[in-house]
Protein backbone atom coordinates (compact mmCIF):
# COMPACT_ATOMS: atom_id res chain seq x y z
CA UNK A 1 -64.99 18.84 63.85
CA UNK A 2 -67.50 16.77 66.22
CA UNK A 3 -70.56 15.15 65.71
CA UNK A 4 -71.97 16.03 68.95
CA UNK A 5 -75.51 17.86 69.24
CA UNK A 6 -74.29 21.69 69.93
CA UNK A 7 -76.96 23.95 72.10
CA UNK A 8 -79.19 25.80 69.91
CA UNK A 9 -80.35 29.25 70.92
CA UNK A 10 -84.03 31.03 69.70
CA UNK A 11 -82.67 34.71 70.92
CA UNK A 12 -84.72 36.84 73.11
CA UNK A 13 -88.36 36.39 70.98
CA UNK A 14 -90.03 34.40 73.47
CA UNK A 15 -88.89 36.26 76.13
CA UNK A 16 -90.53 39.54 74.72
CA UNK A 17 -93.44 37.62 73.76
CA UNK A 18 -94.19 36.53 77.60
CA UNK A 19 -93.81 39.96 78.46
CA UNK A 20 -96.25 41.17 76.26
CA UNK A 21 -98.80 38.37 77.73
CA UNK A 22 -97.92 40.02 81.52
CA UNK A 23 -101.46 41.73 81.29
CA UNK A 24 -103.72 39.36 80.24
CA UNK A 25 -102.02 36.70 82.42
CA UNK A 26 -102.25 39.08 85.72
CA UNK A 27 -105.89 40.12 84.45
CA UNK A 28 -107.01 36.34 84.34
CA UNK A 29 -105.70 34.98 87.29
CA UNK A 30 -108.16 35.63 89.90
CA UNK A 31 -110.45 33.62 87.86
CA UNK A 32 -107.95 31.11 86.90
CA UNK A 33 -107.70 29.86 90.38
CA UNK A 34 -111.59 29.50 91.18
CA UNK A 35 -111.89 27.54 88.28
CA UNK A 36 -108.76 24.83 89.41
CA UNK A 37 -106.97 25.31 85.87
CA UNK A 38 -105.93 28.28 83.27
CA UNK A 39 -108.40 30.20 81.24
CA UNK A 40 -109.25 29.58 77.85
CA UNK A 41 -107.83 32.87 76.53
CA UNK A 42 -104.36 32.28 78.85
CA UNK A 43 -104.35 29.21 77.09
CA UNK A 44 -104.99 30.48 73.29
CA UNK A 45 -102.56 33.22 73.74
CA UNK A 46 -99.74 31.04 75.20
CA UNK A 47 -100.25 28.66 71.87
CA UNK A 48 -100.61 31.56 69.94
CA UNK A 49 -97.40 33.09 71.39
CA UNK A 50 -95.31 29.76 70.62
CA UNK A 51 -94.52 29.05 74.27
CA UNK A 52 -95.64 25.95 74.87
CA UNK A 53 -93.32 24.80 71.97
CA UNK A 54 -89.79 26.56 73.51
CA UNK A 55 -88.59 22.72 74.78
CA UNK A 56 -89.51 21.49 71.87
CA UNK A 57 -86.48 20.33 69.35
CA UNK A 58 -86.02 22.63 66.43
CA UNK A 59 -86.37 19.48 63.93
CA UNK A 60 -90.43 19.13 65.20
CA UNK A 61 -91.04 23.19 64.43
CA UNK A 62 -90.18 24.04 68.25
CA UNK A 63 -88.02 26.57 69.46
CA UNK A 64 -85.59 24.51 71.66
CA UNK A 65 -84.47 27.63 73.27
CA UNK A 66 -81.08 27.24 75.27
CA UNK A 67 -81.18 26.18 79.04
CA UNK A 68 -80.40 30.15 79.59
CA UNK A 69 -83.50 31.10 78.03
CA UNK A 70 -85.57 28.98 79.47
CA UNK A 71 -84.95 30.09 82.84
CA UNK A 72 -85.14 34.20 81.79
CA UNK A 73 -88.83 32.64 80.32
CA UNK A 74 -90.26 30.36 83.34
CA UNK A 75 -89.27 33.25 85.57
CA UNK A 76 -91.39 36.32 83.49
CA UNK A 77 -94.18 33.98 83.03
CA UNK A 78 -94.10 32.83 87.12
CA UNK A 79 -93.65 37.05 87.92
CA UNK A 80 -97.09 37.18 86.02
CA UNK A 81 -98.63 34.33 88.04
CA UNK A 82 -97.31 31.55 89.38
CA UNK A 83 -99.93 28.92 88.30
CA UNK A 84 -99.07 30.27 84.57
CA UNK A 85 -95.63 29.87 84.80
CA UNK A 86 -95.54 26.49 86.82
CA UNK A 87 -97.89 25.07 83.63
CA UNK A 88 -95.70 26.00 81.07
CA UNK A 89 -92.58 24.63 83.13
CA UNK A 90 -93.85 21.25 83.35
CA UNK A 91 -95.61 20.70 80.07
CA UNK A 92 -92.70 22.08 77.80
CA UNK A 93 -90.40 19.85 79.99
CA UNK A 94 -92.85 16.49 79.03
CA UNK A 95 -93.34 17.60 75.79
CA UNK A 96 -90.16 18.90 74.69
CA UNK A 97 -88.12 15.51 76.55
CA UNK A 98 -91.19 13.41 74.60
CA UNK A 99 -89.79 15.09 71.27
CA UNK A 100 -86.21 14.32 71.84
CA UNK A 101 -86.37 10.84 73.45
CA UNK A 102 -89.37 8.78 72.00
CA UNK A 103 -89.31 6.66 68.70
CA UNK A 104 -90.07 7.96 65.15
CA UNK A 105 -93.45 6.50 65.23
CA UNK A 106 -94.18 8.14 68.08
CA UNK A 107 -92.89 11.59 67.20
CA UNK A 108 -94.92 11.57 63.77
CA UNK A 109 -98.21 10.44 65.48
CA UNK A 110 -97.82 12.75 68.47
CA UNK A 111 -96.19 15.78 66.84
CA UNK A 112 -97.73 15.66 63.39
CA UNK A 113 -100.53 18.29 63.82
CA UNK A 114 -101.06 22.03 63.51
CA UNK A 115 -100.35 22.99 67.15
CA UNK A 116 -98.40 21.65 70.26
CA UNK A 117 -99.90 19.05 71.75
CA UNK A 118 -99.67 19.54 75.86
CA UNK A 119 -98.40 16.86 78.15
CA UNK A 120 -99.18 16.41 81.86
CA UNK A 121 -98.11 13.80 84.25
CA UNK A 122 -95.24 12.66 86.84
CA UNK A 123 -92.08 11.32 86.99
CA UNK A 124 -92.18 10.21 90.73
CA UNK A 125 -94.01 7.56 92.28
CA UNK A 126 -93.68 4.37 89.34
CA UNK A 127 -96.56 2.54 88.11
CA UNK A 128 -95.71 -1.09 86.84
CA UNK A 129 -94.97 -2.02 82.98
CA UNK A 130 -95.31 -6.01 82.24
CA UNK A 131 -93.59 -6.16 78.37
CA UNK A 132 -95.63 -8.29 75.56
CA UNK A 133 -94.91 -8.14 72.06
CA UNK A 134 -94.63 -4.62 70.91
CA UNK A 135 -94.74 -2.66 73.86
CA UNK A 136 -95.81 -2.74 77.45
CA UNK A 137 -98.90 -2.84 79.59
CA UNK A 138 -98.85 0.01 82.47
CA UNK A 139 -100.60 0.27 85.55
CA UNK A 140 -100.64 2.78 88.24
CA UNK A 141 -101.23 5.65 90.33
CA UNK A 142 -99.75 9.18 89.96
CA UNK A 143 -99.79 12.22 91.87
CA UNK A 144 -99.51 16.10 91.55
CA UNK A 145 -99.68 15.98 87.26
CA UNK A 146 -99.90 19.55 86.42
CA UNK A 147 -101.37 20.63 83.61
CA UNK A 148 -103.48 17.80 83.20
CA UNK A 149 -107.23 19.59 82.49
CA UNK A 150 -105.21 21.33 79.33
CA UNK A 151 -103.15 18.04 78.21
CA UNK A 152 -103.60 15.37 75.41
CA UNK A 153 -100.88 13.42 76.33
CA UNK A 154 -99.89 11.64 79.71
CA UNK A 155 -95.96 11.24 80.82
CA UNK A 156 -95.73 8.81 83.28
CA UNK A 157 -93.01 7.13 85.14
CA UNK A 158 -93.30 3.05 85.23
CA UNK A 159 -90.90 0.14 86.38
CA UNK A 160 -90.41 -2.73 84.09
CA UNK A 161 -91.46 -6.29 85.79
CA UNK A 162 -88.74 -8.35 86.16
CA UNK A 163 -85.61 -6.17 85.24
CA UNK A 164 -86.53 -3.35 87.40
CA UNK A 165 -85.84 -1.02 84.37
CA UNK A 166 -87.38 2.70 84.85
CA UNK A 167 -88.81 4.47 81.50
CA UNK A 168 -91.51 6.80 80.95
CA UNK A 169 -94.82 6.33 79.10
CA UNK A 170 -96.72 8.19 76.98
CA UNK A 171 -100.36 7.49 76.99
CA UNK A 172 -103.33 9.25 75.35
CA UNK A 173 -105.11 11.17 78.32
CA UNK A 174 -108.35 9.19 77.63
CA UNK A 175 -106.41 6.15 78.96
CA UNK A 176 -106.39 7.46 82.41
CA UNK A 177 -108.92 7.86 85.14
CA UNK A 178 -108.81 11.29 86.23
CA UNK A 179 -109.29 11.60 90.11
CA UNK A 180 -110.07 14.76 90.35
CA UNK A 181 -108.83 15.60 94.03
CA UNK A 182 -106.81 19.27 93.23
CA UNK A 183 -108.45 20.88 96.24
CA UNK A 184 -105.44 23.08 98.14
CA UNK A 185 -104.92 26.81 99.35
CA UNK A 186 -102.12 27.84 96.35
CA UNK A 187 -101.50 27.32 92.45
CA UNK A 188 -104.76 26.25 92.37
CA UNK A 189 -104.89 26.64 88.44
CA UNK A 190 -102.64 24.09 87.76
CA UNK A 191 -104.83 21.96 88.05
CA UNK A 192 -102.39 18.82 89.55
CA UNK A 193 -104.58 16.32 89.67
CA UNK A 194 -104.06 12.65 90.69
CA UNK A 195 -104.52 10.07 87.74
CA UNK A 196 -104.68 6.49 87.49
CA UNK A 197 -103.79 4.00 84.64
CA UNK A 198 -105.07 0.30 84.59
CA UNK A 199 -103.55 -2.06 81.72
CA UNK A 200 -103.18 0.53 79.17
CA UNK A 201 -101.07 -0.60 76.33
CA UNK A 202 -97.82 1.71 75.13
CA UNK A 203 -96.25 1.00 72.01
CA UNK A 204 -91.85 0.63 72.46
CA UNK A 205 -91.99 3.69 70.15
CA UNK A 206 -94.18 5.73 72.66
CA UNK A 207 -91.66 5.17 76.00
CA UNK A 208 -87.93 5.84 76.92
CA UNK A 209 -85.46 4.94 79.28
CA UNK A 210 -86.18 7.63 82.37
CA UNK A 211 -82.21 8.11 82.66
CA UNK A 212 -81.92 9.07 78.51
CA UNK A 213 -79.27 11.52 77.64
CA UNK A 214 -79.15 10.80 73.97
CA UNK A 215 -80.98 12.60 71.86
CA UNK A 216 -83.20 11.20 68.65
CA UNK A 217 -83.40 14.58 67.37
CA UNK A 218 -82.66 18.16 69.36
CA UNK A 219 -79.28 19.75 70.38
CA UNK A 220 -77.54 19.75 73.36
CA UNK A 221 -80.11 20.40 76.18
CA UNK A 222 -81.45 16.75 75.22
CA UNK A 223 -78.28 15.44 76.52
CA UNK A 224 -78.27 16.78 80.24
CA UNK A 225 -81.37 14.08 81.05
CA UNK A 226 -85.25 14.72 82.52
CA UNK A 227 -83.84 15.08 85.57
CA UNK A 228 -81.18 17.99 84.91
CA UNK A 229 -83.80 19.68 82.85
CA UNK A 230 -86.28 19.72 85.05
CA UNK A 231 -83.74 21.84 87.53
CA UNK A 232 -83.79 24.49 84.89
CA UNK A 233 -87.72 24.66 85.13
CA UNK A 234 -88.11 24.89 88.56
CA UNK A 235 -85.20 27.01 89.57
CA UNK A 236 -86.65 29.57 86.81
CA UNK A 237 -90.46 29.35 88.47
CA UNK A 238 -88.50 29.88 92.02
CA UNK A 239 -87.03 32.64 90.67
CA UNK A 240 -89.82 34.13 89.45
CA UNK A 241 -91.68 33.97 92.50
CA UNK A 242 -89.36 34.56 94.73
CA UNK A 243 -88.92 38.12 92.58
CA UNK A 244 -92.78 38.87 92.33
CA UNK A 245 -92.70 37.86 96.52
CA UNK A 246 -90.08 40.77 97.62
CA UNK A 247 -91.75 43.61 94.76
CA UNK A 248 -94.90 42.99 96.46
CA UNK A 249 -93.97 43.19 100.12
CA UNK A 250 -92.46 46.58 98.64
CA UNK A 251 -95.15 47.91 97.28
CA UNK A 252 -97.23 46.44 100.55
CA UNK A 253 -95.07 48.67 102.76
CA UNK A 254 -94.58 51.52 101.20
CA UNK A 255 -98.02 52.43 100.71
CA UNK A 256 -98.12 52.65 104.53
CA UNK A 257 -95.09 54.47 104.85
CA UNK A 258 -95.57 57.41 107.27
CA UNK A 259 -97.88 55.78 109.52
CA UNK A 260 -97.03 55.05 112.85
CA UNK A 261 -95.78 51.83 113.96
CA UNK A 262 -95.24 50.33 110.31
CA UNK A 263 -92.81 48.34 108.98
CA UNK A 264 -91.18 51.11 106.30
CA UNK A 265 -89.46 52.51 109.71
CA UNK A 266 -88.34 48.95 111.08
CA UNK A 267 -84.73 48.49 111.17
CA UNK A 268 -85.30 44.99 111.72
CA UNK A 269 -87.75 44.67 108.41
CA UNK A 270 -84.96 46.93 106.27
CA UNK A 271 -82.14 44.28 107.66
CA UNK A 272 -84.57 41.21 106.50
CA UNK A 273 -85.84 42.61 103.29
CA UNK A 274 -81.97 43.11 102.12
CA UNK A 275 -81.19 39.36 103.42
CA UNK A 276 -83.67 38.18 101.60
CA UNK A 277 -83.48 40.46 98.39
CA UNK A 278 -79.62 39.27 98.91
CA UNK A 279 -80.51 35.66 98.75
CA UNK A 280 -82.58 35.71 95.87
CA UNK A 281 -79.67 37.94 94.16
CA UNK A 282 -77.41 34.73 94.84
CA UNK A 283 -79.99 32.41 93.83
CA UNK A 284 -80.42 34.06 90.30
CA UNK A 285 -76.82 34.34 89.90
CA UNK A 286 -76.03 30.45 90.77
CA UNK A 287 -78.40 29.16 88.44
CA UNK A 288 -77.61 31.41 85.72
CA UNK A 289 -73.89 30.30 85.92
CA UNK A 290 -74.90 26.82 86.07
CA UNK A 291 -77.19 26.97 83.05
CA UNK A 292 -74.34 29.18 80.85
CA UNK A 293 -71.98 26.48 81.97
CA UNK A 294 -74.48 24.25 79.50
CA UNK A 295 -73.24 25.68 76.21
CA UNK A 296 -70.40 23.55 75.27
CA UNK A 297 -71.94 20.07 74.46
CA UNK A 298 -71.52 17.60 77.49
CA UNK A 299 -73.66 14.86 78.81
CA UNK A 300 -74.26 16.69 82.10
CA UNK A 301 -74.03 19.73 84.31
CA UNK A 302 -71.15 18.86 86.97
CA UNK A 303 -72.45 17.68 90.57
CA UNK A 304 -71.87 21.02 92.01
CA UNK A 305 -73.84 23.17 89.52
CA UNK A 306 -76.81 20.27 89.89
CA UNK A 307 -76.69 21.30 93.38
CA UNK A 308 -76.63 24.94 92.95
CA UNK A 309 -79.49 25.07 91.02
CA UNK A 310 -81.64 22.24 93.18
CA UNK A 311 -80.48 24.33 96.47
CA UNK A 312 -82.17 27.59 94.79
CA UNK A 313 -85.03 25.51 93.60
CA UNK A 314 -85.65 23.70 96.80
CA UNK A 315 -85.06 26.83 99.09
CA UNK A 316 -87.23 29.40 96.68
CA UNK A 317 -90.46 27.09 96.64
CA UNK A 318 -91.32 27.24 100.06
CA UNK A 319 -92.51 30.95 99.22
CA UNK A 320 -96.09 29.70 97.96
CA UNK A 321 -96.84 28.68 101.73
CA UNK A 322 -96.41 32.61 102.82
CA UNK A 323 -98.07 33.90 99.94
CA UNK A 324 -100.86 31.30 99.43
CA UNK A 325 -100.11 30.15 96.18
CA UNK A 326 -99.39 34.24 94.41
CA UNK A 327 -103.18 34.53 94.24
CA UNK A 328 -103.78 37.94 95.21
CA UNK A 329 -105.00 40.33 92.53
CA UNK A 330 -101.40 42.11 90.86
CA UNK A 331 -100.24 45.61 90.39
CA UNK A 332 -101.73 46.56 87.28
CA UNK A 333 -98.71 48.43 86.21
CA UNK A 334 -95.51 46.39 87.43
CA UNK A 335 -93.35 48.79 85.49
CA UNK A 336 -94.57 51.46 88.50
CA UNK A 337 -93.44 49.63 91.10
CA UNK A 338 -91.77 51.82 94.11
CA UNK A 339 -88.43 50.96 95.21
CA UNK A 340 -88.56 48.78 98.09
CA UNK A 341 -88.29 50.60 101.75
């Protein structure tokens, strides 16, 4: 018998439900990215679907699907479109770390309505907390917090005056000044926009220590910490990109195949394709092993699967620079695909 948390697992529902969302998330995209953020329907369908409520513990109505599922889910929504899937990364990983980690008070106010609230923010970069009676005053300036033209709630990373003490803050998003400065080539619709704070007040209830590994209320995942977590959400966006990047240099050359000169009779581009569809292959397979290595209850991934999955994460987002940000209008029917060359 133990009283640890034990991983809890939501089965393969939300998986098939992203799936189903491939069209109208490929179908929206183009517009998506002119306008700097998601669409409105992308955004009722994902709510509608439940997926912005898969990090969310099981004890506030979420999902809290298993570290696993997660990754099989950030990497179909990212094959659909990489803003999509970067969105519901990092506001499932505020909200769902929000849920687990911040005071009663603060769960009831925040959680307490008919749909899941949305988070945006950072975690780099501190702002300053000075503590007075009740909470904490926080000031500061943020960068790159996706999400934030869809969000209620602001997760921010502060340093206590005087103790040096790092915790994060929730704020309403009416608190901060939004600067408005999300102008870039790629994943323009996540809308990552700097923010600033100035003396806003935070309640104890509404912040926790940044290094938390205890629970309030949630299984398992709660214990690996922000910063593990967030390694499942961006190794499963790499992965998803990374995917969507080699089926459409496929499709790209084999539609020219039989022309002179092309790349569908290169050696060379047949040698790099398989290095690259090779390294993706080991990718995948690293940070799946890492995150099945997640289902007996422990306070942490070991060192080496932390790297394993931050290697894949690190090396797979440097594909956005070659394909500006996955903007290009999609295959309407991925299931068609052609074998690569």
């Amino acid at each position: 018998m133990t009283d640890k948390p034990r991983l809890h697992s939501a089965g393969p529902t939300y998986l098939d439900r992203a799936r189903d969302l491939r069209p109208l998330i490929e179908g929206e995209a183009a517009e998506a990215e002119a306008l700097g953020r998601l669409t409105e329907p992308v955004v009722a369908a994902l709510h509608e679907a439940g997926l912005f409520g898969v990090w969310l513990p099981a004890p506030l109505g979420g999902s809290e699907l298993s570290p696993s599922e997660l990754l099989a889910l950030f990497e179909e929504l990212t094959y659909a479109d990489a803003s999509t899937g970067w969105v519901v990364m990092a506001t499932t990983l505020e909200n769902g770390t929000a849920g687990a980690y911040l005071g009663d008070d603060a769960v009831e106010h925040i959680f307490g309505g008919p749909r899941t609230p949305l988070f945006a923010g950072q975690g780099t970069r501190p702002g300053t907390a000075v503590r007075e009676d009740g909470g904490f005053r926080l000031t500061g300036r943020w960068s790159f917090a996706s999400a934030m033209p869809h969000a209620r709630y602001v997760h921010s990373l502060g340093v206590v005056a005087g103790t040096g003490e790092e915790r994060i803050f929730i704020t309403p998003v009416e608190d901060a000044e939004l600067l408005g400065n999300w102008d870039v080539l790629g994943l323009r619709a996540t809308g990552s926009l700097d923010y600033a704070i100035d003396g806003a007040f935070v309640p104890e209830s509404r912040t926790h220590l940044f290094a938390q590994r205890e629970p309030l209320r949630g299984g398992a995942i709660y214990r690996l910490g922000l910063l593990d977590q967030a390694l499942i959400a961006h190794s499963g966006w790499a992965l998803g990109l990374g995917r969507r990047l080699l089926d459409e240099l496929g499709r790209h050359v084999a539609a020219r195949a039989g022309r002179p000169g092309q790349l569908a009779v290169s050696d060379a581009f047949h040698t790099g394709f398989a290095r690259a569809e090779a390294a993706r292959r080991r990718c995948a397979t690293a940070c799946s092993s890492a995150c099945s290595g997640t289902r007996t209850p422990a306070p942490s991934t070991s060192p080496r699967a932390r790297r394993r999955c931050g290697s894949a994460a690190a090396s797979w987002r440097a594909w956005p620079r070659a394909r500006n940000g996955h903007s290009s209008p999609w295959n309407p029917d991925p299931a068609r695909t052609p074998a690569p060359p």
